[in-house]
N, C-alpha and C. Protein backbone atom coordinates (compact mmCIF):
# COMPACT_ATOMS: atom_id res chain seq x y z
N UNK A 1 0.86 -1.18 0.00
CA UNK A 1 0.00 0.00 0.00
C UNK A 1 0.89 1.23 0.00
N UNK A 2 0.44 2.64 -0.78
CA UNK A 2 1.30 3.60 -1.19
C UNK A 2 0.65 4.27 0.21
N UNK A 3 1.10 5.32 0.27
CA UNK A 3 0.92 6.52 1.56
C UNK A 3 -0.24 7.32 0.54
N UNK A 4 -0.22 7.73 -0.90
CA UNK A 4 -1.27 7.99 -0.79
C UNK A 4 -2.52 7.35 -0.83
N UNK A 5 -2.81 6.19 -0.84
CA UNK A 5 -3.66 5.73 -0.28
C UNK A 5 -4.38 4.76 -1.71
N UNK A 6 -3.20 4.65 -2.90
CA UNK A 6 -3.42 3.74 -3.80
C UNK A 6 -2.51 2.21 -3.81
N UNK A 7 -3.81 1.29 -3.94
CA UNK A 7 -2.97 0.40 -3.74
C UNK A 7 -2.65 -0.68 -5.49
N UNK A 8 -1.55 -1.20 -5.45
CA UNK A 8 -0.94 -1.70 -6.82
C UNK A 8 -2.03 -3.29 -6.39
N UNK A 9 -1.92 -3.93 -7.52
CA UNK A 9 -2.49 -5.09 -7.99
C UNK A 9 -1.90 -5.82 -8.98
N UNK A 10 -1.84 -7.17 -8.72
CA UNK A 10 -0.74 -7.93 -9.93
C UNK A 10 -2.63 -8.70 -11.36
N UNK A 11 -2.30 -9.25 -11.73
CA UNK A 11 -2.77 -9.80 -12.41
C UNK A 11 -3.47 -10.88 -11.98
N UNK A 12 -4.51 -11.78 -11.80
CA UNK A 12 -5.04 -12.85 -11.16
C UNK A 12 -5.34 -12.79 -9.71
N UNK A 13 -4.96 -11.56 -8.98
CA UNK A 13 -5.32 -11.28 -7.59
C UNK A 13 -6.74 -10.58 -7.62
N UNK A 14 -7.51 -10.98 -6.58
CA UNK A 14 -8.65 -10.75 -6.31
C UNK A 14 -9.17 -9.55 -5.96
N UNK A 15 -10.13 -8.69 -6.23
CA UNK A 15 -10.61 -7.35 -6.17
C UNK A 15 -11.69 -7.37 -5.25
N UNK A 16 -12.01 -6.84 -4.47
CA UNK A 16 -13.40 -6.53 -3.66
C UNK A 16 -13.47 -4.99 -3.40
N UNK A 17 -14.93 -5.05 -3.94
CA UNK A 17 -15.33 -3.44 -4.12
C UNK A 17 -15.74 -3.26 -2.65
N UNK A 18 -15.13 -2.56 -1.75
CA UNK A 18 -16.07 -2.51 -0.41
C UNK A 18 -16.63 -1.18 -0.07
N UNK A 19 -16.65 -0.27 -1.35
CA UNK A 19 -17.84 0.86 -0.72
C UNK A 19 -19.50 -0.20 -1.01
N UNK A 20 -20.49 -0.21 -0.51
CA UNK A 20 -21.58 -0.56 -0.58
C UNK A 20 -21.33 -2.29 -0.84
N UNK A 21 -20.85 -2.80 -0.10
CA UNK A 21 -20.79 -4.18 -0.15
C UNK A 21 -21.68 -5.19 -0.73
N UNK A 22 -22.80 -4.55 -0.49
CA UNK A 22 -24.43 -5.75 -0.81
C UNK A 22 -24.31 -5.68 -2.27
N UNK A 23 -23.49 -4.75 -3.32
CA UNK A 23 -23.84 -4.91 -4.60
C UNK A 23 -22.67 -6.30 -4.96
N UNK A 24 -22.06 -6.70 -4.18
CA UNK A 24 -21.23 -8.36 -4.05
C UNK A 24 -20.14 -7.74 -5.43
N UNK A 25 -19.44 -6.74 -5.10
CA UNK A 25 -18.76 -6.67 -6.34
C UNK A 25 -16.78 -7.00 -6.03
N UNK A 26 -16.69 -8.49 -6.74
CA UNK A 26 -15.96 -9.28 -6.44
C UNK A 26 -15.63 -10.01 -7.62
N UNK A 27 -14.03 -9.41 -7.99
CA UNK A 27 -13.41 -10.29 -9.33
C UNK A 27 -11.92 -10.30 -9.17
N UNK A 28 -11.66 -10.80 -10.82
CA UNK A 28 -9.92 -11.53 -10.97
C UNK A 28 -9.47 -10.16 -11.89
N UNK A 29 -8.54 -9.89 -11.15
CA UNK A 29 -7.82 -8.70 -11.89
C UNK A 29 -6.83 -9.31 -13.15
N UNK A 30 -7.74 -8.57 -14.07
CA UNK A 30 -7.25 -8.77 -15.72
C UNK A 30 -6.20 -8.60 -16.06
N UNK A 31 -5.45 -7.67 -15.56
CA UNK A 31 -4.08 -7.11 -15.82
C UNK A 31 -3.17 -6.47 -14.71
N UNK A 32 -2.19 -6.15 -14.29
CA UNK A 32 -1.35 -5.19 -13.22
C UNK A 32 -1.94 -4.02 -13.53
N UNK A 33 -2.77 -3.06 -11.93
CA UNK A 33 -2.56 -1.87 -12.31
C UNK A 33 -2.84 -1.26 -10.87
N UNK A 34 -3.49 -0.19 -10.78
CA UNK A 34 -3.51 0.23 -9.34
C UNK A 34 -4.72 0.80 -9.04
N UNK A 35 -5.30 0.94 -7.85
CA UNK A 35 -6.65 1.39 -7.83
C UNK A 35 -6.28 2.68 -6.91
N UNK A 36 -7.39 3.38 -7.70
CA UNK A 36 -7.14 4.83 -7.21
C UNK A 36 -8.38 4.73 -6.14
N UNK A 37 -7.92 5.66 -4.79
CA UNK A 37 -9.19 5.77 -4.26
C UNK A 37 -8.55 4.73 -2.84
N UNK A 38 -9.89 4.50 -2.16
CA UNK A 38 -9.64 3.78 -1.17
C UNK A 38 -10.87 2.27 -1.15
N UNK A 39 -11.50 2.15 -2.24
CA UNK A 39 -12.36 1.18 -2.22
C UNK A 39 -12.36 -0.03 -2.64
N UNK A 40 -11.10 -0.30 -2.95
CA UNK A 40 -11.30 -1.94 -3.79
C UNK A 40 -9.71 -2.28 -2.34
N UNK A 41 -10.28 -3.26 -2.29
CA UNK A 41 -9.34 -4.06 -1.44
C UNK A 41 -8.80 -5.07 -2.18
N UNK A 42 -7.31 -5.77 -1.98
CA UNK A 42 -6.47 -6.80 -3.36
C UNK A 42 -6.37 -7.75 -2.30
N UNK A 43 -6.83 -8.58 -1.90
CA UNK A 43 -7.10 -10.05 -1.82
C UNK A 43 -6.21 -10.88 -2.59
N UNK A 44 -5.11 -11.18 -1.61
CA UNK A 44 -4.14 -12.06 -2.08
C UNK A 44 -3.84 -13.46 -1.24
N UNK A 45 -3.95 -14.71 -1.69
CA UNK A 45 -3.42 -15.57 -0.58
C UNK A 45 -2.79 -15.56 0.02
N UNK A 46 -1.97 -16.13 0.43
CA UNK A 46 -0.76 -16.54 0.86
C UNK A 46 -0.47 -17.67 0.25
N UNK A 47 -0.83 -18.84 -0.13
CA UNK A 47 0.03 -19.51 -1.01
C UNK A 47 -0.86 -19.56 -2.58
N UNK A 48 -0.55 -19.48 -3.77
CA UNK A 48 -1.33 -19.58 -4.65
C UNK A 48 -2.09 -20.57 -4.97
N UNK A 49 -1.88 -22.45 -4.07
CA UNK A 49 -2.73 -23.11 -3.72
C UNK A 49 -4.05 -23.21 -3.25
N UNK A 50 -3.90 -21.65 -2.56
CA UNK A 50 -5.38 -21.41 -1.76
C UNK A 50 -6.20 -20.52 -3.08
N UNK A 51 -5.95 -19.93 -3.85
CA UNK A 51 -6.45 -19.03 -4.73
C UNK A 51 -7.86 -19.11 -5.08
N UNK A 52 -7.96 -20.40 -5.49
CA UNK A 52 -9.50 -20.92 -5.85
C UNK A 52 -10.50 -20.89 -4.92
N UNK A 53 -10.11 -21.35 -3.65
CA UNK A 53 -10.49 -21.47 -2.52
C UNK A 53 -11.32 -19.78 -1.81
N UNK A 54 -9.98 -18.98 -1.70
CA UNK A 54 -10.16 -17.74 -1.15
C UNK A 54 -11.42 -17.37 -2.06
N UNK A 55 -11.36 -17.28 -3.65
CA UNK A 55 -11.66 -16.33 -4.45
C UNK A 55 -13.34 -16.90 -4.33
N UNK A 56 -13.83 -17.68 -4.12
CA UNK A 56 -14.81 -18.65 -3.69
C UNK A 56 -15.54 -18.55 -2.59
N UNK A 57 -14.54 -18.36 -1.67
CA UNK A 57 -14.90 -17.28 -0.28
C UNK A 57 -15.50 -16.38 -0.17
N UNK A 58 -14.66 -15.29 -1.04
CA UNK A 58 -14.92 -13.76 -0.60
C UNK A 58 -15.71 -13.70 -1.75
N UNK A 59 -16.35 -14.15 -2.82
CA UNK A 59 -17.18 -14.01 -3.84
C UNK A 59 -19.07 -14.72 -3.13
N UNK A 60 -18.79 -15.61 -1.82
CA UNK A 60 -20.09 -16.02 -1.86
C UNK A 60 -21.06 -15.39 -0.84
N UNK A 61 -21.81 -15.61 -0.89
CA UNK A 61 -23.12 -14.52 -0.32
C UNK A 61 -23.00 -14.29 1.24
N UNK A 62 -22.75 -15.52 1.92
CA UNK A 62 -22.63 -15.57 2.93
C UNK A 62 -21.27 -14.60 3.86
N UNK A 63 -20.38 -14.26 2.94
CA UNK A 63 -18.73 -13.50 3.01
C UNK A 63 -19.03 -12.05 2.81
N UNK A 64 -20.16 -12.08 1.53
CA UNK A 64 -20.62 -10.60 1.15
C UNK A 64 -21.54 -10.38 2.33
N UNK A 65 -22.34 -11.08 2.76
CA UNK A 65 -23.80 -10.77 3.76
C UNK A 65 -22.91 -10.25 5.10
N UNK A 66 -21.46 -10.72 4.89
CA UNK A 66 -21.10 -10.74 6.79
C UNK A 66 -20.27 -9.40 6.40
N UNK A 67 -19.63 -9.11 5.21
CA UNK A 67 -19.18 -7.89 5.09
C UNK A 67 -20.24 -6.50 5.02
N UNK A 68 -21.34 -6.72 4.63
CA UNK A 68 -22.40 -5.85 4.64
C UNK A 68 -23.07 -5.50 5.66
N UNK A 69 -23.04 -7.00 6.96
CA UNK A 69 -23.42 -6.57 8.13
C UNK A 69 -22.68 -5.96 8.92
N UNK A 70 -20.87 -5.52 8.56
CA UNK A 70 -20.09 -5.38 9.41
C UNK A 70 -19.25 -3.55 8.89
N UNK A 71 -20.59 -3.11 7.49
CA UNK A 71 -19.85 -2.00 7.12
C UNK A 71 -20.47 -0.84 7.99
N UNK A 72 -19.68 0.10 7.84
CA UNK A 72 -19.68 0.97 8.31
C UNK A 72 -20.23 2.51 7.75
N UNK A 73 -21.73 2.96 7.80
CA UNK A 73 -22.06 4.51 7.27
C UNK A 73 -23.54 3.64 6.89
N UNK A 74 -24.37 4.93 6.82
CA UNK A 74 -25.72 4.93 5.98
C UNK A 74 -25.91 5.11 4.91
N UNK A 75 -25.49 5.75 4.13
CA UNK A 75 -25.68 6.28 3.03
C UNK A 75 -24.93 5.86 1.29
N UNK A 76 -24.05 5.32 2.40
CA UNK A 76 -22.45 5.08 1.82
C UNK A 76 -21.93 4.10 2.32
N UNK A 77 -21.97 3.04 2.62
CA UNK A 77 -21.58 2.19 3.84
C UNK A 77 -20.47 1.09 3.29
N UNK A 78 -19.60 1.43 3.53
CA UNK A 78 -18.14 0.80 3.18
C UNK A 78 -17.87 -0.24 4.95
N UNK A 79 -17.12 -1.52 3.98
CA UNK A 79 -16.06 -2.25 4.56
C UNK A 79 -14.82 -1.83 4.80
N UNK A 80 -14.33 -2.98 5.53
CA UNK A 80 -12.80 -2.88 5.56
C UNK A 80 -12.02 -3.74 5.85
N UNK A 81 -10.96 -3.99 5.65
CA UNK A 81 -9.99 -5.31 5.78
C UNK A 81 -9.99 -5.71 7.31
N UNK A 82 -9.89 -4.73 8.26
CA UNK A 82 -10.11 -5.24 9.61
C UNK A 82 -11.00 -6.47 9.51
N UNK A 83 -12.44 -5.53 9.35
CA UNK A 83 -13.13 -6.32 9.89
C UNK A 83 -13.57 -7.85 8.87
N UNK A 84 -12.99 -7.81 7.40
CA UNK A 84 -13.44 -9.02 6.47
C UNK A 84 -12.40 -9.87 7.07
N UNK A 85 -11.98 -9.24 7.37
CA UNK A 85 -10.06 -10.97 7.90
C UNK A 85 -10.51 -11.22 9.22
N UNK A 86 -11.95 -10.90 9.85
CA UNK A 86 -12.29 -11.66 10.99
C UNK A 86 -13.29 -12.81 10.58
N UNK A 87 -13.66 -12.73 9.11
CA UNK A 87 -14.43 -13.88 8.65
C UNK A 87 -13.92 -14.70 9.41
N UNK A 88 -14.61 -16.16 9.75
CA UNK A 88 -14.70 -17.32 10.36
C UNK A 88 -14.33 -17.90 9.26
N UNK A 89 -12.93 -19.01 8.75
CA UNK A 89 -13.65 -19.91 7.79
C UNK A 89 -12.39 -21.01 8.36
N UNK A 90 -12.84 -22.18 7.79
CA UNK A 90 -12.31 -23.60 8.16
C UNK A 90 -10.88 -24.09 7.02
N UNK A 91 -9.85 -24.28 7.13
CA UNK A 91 -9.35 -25.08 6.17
C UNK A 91 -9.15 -26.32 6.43
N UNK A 92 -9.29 -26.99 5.36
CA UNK A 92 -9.04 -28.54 5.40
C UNK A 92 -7.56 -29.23 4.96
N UNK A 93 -7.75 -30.05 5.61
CA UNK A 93 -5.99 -30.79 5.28
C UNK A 93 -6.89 -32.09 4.30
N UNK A 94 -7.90 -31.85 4.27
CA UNK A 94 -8.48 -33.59 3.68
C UNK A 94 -8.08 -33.74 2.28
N UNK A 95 -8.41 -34.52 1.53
CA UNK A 95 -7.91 -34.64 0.14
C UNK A 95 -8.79 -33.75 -0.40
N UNK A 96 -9.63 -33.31 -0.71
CA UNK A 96 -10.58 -32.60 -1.37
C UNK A 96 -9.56 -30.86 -1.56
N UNK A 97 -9.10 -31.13 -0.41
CA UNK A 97 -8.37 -29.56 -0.65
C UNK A 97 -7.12 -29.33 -1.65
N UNK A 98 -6.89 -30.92 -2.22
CA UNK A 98 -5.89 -30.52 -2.92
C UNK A 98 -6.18 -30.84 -4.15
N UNK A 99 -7.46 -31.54 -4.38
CA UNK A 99 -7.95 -31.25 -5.79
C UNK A 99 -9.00 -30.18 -5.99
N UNK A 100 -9.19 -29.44 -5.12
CA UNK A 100 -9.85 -28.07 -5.24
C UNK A 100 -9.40 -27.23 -6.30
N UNK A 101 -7.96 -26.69 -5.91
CA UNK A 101 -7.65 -25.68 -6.79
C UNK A 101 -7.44 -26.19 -8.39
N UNK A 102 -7.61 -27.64 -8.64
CA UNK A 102 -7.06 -27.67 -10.11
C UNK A 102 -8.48 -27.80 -10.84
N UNK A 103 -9.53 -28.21 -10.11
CA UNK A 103 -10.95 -27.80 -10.92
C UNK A 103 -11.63 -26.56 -10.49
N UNK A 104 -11.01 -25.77 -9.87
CA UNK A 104 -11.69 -24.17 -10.06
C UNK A 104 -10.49 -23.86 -11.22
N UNK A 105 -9.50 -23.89 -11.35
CA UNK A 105 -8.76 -23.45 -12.17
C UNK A 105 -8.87 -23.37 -13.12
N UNK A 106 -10.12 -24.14 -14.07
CA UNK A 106 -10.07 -24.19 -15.70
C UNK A 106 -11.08 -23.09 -15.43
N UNK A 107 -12.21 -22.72 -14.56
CA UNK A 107 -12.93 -21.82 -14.25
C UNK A 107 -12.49 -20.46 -14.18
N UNK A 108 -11.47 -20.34 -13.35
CA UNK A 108 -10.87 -19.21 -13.59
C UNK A 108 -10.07 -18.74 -14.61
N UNK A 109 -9.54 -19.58 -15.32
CA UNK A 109 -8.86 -19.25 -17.06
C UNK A 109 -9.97 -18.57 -17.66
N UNK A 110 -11.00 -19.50 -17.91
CA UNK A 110 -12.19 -19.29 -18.45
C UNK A 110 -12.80 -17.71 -17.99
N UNK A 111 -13.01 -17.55 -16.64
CA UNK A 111 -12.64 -15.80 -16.48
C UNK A 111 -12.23 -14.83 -17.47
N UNK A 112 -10.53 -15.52 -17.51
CA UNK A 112 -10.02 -14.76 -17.51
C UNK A 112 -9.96 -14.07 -18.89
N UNK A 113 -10.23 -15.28 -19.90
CA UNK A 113 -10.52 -15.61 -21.29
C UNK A 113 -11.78 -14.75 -21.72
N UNK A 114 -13.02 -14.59 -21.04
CA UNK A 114 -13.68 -14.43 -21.48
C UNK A 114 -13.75 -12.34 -21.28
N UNK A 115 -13.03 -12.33 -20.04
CA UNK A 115 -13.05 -10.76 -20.34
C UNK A 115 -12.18 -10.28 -21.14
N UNK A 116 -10.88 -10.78 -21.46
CA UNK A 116 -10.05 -10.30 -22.41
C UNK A 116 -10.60 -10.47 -23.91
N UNK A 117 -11.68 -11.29 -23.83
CA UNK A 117 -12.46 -11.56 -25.26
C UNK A 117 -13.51 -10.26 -24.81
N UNK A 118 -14.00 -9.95 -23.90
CA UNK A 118 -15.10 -8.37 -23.93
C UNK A 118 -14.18 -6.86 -24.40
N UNK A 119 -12.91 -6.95 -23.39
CA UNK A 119 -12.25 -5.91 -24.55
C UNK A 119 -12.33 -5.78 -25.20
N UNK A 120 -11.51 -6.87 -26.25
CA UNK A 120 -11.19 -6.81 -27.67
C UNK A 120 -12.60 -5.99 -28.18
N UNK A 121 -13.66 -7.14 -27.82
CA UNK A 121 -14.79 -6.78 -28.65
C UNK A 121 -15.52 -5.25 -28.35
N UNK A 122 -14.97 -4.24 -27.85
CA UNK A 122 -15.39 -3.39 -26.67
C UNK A 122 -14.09 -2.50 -28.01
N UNK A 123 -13.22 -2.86 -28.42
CA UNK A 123 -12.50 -2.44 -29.21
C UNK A 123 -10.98 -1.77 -28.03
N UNK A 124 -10.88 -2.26 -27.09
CA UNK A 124 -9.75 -2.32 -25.85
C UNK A 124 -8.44 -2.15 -26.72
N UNK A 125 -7.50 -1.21 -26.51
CA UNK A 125 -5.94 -1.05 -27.44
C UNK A 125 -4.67 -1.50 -26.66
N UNK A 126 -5.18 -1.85 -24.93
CA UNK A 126 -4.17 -2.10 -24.40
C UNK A 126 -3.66 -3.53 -24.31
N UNK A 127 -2.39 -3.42 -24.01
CA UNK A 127 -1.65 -4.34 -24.41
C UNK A 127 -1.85 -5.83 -23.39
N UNK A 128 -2.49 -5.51 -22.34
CA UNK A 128 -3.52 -7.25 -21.99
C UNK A 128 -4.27 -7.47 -22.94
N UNK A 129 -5.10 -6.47 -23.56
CA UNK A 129 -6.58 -7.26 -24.35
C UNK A 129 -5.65 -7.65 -25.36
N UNK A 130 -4.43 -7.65 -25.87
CA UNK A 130 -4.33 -8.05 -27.31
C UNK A 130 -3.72 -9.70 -27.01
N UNK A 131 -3.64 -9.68 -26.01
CA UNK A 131 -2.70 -11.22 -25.47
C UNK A 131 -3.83 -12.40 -25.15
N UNK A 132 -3.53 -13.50 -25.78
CA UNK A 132 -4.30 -14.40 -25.19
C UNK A 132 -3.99 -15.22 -24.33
């Protein structure tokens, strides 16, 4: 995080919009860049094993419902990393956890594929949309 208060983002790391939480706005960052402002939080694992997992997390209703019950303002009512990294959640050592990430994974290509295919078609000049 910069001091002024923008934070950088790599490519495939996770975005959460946390001004107005209930609109669940939660994705895979298309390209490196930086968000201006103070509202998107970058959701990164810690090991890229967990990726599928996390992104699954903080995308489902129950993650959005507990961030919405936990924002802060009326009008305007923003989250914050404090309080989303007090989510409750379980990890497993069982086998299921380690074939997790390789069948969300064609899912998330598929993501990733399909917005770099909305650029293009959107007529996008930068140099992610031209890469497949």
């Amino acid at each position: 995080m910069w001091a002024s208060g923008k934070s950088q983002f790599k490519q495939g790391e996770i975005l959460f919009g946390k001004l107005r939480p209930y609109f669940h706005k939660v994705g895979i960052a298309p390209m490196d860049g930086v968000c201006f402002g103070l509202d998107i939080v970058v959701v990164t694992p810690k090991s890229h094993d967990w990726h599928g997992y996390v992104l699954s997390l903080v995308s489902s209703k129950a993650f959005v419902d507990y961030t919405d019950t936990h924002s802060a303002g009326t009008k305007m009512p923003r989250t914050n990393w404090k309080d989303m990294s007090r989510y409750p959640l379980a990890l497993s050592r069982c086998p299921w956890s380690r074939t997790f990430p390789v069948h969300v994974a064609d899912f998330h290509r598929r993501i990733m594929l399909n917005v770099r295919q909305n650029f293009r078609l959107a007529g996008c000049a930068t140099r992610c949309c031209r890469s497949s």
